[in-house]
N, C-alpha and C. Protein backbone atom coordinates (compact mmCIF):
# COMPACT_ATOMS: atom_id res chain seq x y z
N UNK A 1 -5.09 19.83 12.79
CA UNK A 1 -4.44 19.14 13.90
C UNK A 1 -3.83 17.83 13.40
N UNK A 2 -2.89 17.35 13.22
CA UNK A 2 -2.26 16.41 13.50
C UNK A 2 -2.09 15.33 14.74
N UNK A 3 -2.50 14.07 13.87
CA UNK A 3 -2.73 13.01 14.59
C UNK A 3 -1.78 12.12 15.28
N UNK A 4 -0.45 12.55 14.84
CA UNK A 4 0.69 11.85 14.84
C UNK A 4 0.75 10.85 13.93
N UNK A 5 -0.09 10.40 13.14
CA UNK A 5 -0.45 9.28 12.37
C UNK A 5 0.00 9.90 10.37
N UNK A 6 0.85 8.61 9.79
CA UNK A 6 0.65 9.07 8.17
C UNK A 6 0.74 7.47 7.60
N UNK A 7 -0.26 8.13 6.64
CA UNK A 7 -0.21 6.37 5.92
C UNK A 7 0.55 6.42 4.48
N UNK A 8 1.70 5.73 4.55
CA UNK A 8 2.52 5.58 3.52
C UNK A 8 2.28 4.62 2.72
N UNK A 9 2.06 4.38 1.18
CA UNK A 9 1.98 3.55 0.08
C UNK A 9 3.39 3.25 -0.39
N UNK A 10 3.84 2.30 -0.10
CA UNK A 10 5.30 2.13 -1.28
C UNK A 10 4.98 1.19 -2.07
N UNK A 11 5.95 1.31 -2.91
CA UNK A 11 6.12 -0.22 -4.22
C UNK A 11 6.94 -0.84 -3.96
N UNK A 12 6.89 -2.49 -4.28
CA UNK A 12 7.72 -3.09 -3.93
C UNK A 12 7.61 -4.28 -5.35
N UNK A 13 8.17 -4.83 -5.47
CA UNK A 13 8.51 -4.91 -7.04
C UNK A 13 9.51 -6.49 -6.64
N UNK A 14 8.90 -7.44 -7.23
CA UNK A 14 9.42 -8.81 -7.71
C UNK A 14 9.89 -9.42 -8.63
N UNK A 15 11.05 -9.80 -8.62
CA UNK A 15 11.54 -10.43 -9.76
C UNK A 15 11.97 -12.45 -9.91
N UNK A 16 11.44 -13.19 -10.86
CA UNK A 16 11.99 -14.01 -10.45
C UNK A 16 12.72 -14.57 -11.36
N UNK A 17 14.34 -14.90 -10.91
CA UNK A 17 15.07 -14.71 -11.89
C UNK A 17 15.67 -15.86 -12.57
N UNK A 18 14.60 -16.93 -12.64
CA UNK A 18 14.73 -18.34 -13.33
C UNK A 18 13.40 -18.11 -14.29
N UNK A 19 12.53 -17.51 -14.14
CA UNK A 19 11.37 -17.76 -15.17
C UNK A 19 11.05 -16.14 -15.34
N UNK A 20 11.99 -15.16 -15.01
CA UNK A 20 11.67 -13.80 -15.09
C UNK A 20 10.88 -12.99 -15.54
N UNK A 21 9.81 -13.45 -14.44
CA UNK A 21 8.52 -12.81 -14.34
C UNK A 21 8.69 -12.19 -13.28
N UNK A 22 7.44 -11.13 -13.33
CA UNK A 22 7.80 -9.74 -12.62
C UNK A 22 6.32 -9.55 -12.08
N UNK A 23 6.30 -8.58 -11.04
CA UNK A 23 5.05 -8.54 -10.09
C UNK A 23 5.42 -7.25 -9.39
N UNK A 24 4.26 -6.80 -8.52
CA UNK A 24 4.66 -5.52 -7.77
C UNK A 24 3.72 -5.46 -7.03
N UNK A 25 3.62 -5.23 -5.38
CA UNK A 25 3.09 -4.89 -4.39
C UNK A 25 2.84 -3.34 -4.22
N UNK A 26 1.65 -2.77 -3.68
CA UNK A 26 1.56 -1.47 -3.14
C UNK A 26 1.12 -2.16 -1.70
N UNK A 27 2.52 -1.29 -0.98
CA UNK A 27 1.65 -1.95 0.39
C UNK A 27 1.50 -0.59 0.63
N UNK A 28 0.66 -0.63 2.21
CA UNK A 28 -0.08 0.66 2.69
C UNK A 28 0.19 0.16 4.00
N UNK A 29 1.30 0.97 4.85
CA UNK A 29 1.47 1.12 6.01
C UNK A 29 1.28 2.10 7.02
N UNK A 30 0.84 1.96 8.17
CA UNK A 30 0.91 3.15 8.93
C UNK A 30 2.03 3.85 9.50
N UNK A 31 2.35 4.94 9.81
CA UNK A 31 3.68 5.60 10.28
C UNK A 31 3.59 6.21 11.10
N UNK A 32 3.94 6.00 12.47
CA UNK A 32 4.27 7.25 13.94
C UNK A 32 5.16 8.23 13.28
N UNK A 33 4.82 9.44 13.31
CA UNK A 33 6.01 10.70 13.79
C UNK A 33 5.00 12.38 13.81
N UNK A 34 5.76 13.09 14.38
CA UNK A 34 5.23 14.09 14.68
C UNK A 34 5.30 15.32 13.32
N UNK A 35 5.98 15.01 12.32
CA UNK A 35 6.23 15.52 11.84
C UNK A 35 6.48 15.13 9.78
N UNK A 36 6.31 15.67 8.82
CA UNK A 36 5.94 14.76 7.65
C UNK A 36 7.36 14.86 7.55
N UNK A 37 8.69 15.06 7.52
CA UNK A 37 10.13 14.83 7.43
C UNK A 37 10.17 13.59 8.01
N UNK A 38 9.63 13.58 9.42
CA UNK A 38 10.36 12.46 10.15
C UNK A 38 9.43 11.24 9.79
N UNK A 39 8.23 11.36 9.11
CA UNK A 39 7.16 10.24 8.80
C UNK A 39 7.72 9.43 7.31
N UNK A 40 8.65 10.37 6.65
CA UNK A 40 8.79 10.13 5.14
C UNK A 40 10.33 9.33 5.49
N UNK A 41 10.80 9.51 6.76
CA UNK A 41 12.32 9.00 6.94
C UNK A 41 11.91 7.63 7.56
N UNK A 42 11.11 7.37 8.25
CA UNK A 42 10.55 6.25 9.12
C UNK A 42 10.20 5.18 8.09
N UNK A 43 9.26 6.10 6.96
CA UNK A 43 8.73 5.09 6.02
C UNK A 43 9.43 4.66 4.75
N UNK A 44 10.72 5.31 4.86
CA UNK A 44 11.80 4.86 3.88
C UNK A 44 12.45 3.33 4.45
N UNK A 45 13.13 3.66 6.22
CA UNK A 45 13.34 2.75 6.93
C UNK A 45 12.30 1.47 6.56
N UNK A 46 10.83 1.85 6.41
CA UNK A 46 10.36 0.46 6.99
C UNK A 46 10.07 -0.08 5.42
N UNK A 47 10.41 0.61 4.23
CA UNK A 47 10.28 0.48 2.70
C UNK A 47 11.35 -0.42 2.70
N UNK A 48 12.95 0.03 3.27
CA UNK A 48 13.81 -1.00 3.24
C UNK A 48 13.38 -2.22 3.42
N UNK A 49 12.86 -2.66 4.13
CA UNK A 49 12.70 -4.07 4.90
C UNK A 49 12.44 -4.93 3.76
N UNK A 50 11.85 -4.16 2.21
CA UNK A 50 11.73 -4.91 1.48
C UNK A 50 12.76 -5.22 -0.01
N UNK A 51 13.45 -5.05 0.87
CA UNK A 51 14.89 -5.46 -0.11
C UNK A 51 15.60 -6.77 0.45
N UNK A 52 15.06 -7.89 -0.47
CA UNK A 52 15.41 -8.90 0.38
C UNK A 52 15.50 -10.14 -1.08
N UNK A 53 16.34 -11.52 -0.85
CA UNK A 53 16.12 -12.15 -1.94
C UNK A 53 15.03 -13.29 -1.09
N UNK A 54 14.62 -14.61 -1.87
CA UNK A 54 14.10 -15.67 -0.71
C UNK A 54 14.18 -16.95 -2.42
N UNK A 55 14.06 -17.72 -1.80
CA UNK A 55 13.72 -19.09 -2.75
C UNK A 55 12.47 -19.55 -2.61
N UNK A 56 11.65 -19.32 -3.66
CA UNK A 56 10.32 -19.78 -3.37
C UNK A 56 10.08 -21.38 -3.46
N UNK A 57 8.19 -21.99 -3.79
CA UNK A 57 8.03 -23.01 -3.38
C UNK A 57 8.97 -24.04 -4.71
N UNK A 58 9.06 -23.33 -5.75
CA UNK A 58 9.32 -24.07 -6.81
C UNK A 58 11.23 -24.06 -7.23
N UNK A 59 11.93 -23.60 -5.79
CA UNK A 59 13.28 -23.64 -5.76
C UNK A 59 14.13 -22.23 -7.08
N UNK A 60 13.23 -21.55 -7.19
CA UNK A 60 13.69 -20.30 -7.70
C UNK A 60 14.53 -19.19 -6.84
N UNK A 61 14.62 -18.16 -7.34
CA UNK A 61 15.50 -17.48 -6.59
C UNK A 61 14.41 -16.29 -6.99
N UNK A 62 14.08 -15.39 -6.11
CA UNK A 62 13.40 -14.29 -6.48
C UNK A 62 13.76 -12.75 -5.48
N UNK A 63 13.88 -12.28 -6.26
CA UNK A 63 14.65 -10.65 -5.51
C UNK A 63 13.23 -9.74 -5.52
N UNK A 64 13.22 -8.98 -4.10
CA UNK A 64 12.44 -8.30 -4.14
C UNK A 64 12.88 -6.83 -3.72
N UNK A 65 12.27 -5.44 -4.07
CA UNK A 65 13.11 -4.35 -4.17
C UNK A 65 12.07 -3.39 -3.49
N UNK A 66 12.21 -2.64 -2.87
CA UNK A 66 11.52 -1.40 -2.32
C UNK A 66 11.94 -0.19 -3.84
N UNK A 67 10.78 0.02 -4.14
CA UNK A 67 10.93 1.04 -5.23
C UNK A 67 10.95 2.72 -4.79
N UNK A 68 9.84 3.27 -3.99
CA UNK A 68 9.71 4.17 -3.38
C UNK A 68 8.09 4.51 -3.27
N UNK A 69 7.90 5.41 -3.10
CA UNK A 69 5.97 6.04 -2.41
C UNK A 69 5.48 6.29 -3.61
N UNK A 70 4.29 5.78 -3.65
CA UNK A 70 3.08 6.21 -4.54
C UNK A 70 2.71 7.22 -3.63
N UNK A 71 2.76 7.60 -2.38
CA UNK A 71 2.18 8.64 -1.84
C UNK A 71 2.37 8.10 -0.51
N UNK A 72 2.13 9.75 0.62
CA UNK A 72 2.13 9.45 1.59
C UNK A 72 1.69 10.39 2.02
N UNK A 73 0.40 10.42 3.00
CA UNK A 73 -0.84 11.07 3.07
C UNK A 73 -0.78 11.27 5.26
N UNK A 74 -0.85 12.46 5.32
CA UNK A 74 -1.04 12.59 7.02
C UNK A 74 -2.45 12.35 7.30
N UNK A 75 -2.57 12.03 8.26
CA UNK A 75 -3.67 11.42 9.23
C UNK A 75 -4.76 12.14 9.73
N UNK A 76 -5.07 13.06 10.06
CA UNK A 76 -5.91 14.28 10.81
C UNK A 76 -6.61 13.63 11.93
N UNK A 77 -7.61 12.50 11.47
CA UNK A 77 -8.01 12.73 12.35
C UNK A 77 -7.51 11.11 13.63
N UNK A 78 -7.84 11.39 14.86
CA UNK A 78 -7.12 10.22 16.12
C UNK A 78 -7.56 9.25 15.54
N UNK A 79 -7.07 7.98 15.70
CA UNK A 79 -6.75 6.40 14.81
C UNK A 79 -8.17 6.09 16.18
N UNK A 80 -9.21 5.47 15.82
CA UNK A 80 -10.11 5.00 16.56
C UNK A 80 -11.46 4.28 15.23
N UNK A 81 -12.51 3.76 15.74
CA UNK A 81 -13.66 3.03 15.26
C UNK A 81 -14.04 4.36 14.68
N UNK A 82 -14.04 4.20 13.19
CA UNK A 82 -14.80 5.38 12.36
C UNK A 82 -14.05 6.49 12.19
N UNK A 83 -12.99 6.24 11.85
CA UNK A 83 -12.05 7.33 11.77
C UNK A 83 -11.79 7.69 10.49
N UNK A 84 -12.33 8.41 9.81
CA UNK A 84 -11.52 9.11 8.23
C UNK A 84 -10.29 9.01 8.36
N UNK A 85 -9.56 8.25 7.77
CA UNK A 85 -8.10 8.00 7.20
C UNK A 85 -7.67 8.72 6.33
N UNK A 86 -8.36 8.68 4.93
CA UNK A 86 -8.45 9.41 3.41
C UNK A 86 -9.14 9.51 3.04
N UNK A 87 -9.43 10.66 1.88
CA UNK A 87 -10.77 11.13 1.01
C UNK A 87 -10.26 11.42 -0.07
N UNK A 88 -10.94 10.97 -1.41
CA UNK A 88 -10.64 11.45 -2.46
C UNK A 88 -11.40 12.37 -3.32
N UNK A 89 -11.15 13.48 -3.04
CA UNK A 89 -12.14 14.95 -4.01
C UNK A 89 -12.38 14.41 -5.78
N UNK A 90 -14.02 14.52 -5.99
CA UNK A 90 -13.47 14.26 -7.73
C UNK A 90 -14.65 15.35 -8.07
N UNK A 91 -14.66 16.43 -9.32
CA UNK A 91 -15.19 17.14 -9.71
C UNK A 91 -16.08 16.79 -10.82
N UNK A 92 -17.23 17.16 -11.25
CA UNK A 92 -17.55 16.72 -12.71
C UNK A 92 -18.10 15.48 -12.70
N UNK A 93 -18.75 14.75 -11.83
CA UNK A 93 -19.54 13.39 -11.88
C UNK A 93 -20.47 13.26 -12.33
N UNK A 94 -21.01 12.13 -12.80
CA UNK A 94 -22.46 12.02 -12.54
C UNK A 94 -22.56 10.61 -11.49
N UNK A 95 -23.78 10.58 -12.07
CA UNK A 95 -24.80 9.63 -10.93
C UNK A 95 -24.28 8.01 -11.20
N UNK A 96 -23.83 7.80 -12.83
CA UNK A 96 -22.89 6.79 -13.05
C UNK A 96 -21.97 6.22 -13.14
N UNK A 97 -21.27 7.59 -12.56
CA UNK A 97 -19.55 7.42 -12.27
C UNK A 97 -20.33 6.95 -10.45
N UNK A 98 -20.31 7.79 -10.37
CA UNK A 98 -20.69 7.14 -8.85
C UNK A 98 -20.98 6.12 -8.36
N UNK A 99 -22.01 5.32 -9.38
CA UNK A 99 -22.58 3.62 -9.64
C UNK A 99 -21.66 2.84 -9.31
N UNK A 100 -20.62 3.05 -10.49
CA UNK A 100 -19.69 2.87 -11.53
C UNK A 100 -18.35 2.47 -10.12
N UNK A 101 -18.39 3.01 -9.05
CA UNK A 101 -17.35 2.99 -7.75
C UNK A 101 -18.19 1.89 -6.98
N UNK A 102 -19.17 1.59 -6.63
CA UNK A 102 -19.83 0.92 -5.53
C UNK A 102 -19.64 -0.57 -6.20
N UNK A 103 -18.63 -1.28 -5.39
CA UNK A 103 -18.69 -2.71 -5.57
C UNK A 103 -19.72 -3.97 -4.64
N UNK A 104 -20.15 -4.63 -4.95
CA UNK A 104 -21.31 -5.58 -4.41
C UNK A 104 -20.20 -5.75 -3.33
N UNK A 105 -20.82 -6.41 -2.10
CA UNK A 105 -20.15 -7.16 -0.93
C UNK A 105 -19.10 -8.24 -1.39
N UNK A 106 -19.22 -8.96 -2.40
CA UNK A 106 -18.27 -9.97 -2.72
C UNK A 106 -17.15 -9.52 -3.41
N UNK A 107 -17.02 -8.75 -3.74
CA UNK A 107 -15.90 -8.23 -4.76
C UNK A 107 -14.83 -7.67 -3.77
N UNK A 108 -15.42 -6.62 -2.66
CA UNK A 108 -14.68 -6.28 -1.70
C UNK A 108 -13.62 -6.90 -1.17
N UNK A 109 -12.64 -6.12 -1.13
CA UNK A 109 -10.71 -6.80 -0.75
C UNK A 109 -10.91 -7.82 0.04
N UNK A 110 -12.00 -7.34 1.38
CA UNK A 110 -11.93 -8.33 2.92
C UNK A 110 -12.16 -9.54 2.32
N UNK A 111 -13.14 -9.69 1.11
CA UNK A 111 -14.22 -10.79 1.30
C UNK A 111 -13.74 -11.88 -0.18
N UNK A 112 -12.74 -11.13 -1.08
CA UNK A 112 -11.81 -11.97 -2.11
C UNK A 112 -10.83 -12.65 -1.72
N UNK A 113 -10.53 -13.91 -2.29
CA UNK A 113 -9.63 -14.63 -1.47
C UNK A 113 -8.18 -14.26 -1.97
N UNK A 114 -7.27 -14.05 -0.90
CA UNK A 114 -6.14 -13.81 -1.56
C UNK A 114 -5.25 -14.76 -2.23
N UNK A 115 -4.48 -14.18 -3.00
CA UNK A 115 -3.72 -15.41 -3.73
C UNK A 115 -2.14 -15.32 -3.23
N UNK A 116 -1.72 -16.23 -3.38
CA UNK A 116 0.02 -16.91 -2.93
C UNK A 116 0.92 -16.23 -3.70
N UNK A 117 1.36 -15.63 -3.86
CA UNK A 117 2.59 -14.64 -4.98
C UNK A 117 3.49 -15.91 -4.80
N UNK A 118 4.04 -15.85 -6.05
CA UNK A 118 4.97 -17.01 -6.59
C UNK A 118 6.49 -17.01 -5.54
């Protein structure tokens, strides 16, 4: 069953072109459509948005580019509290690969402080 829901990954890719250094975003957005054609056209649209130049804090000029999808994954199950989004199948483990995934509470995305992209 389809949720109406797909979560799209694109790249988005920085350049700055006074000290030309380079950087790259994976963002992870959500996407309305009924259908994975019309979810992959929506999320091209909203990939555009990141084609843009800006002048940062240090009076540079920096271009930023929508590259395209690392992936884009449908939804199954209704968007609510406790909802499986994604799962990743892995074959052949052991007990220390498994360890080896579990990060302490502090390390976790929510709880690291984010940093300022140039």
């Amino acid at each position: 069953m389809n949720s109406g829901w797909y979560l799209a990954d694109y790249i988005e890719a920085f350049h700055n072109t006074v000290t030309d250094e380079r950087w790259a975003h994976i963002n992870m957005i959500l996407v309305r459509a009924d259908d994975p054609e019309t979810a992959y056209q929506k999320a091209i649209q909203f990939g555009e948005y990141s084609n843009y130049n800006y002048v940062n804090s240090d009076n540079h000029l920096v271009e930023a580019k929508f590259h395209g999808f690392r992936n884009i994954y449908e939804i199954y199950d209704p968007l609510e509290d406790g909802s499986e989004i994604l799962y990743e199948h892995h074959d052949d483990i052991t007990e220390d690969d498994i360890k080896s995934w579990v990060k302490p509470k502090e390390k976790l995305a929510i709880f690291v402080p984010r940093e300022e992209d140039d």
